[in-house]
Protein backbone atom coordinates (compact mmCIF):
# COMPACT_ATOMS: atom_id res chain seq x y z
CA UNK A 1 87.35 88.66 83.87
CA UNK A 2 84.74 91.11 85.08
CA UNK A 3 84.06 92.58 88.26
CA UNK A 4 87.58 92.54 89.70
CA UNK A 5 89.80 95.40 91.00
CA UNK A 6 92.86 96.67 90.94
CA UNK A 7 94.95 95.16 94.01
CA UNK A 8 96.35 98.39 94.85
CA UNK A 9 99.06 96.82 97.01
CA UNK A 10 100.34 94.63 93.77
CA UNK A 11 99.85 97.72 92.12
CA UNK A 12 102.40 99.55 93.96
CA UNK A 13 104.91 96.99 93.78
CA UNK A 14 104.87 95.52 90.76
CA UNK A 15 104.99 97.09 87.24
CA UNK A 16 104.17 94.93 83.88
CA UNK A 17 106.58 96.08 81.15
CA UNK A 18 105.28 96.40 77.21
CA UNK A 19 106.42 92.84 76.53
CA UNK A 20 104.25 91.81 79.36
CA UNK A 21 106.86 90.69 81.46
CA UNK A 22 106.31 91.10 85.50
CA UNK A 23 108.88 93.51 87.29
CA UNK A 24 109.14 93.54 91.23
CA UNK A 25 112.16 94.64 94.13
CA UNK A 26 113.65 91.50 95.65
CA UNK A 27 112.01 91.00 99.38
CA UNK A 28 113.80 92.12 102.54
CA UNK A 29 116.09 94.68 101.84
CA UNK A 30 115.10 97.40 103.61
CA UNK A 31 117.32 96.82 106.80
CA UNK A 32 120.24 95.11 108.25
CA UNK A 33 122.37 95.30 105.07
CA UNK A 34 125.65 97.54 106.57
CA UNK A 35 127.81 94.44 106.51
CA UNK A 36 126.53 94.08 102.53
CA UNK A 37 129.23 95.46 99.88
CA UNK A 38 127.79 98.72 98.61
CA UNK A 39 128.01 96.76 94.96
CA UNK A 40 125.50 94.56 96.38
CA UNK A 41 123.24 96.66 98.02
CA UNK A 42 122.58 98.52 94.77
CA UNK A 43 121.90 95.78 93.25
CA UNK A 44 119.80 94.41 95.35
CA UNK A 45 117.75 97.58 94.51
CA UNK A 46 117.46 96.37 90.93
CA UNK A 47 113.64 95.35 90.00
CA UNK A 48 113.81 91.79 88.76
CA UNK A 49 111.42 89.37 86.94
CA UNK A 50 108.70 88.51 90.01
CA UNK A 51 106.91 84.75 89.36
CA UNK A 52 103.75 85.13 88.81
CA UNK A 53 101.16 83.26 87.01
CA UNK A 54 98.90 84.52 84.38
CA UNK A 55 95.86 83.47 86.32
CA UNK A 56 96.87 85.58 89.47
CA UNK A 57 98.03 88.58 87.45
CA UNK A 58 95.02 89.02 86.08
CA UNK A 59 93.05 88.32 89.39
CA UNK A 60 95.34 90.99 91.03
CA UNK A 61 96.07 93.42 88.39
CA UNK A 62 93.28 93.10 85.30
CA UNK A 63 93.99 96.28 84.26
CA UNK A 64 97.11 95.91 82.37
């Protein structure tokens, strides 16, 4: 597709490994966790496979 840019805000959160697969941090972490295990804060932490289609990645990030 021509003409379209980078989403920098996809940009910073995601990250496309080699194999193509789409890595992103799990949403709302950030606060209100001090009753979480510490186990389970970490691995909250943890990027994880983020669902996106093919059609939206490369709308949002068609530089990859």
């Amino acid at each position: 597709m021509k003409g379209f840019k980078t989403n920098k805000s996809y940009r910073k959160r995601l990250r496309v490994t080699k194999t193509g697969k789409v890595l992103g941090r799990k949403s709302g972490q950030d606060h209100f966790n001090a009753k979480e295990s510490r186990k389970k804060q970490l691995n909250q932490k943890r990027p994880r496979v983020f669902g996106i289609k093919n059609k939206d990645l490369s709308r949002y990030l068609p530089h990859n």
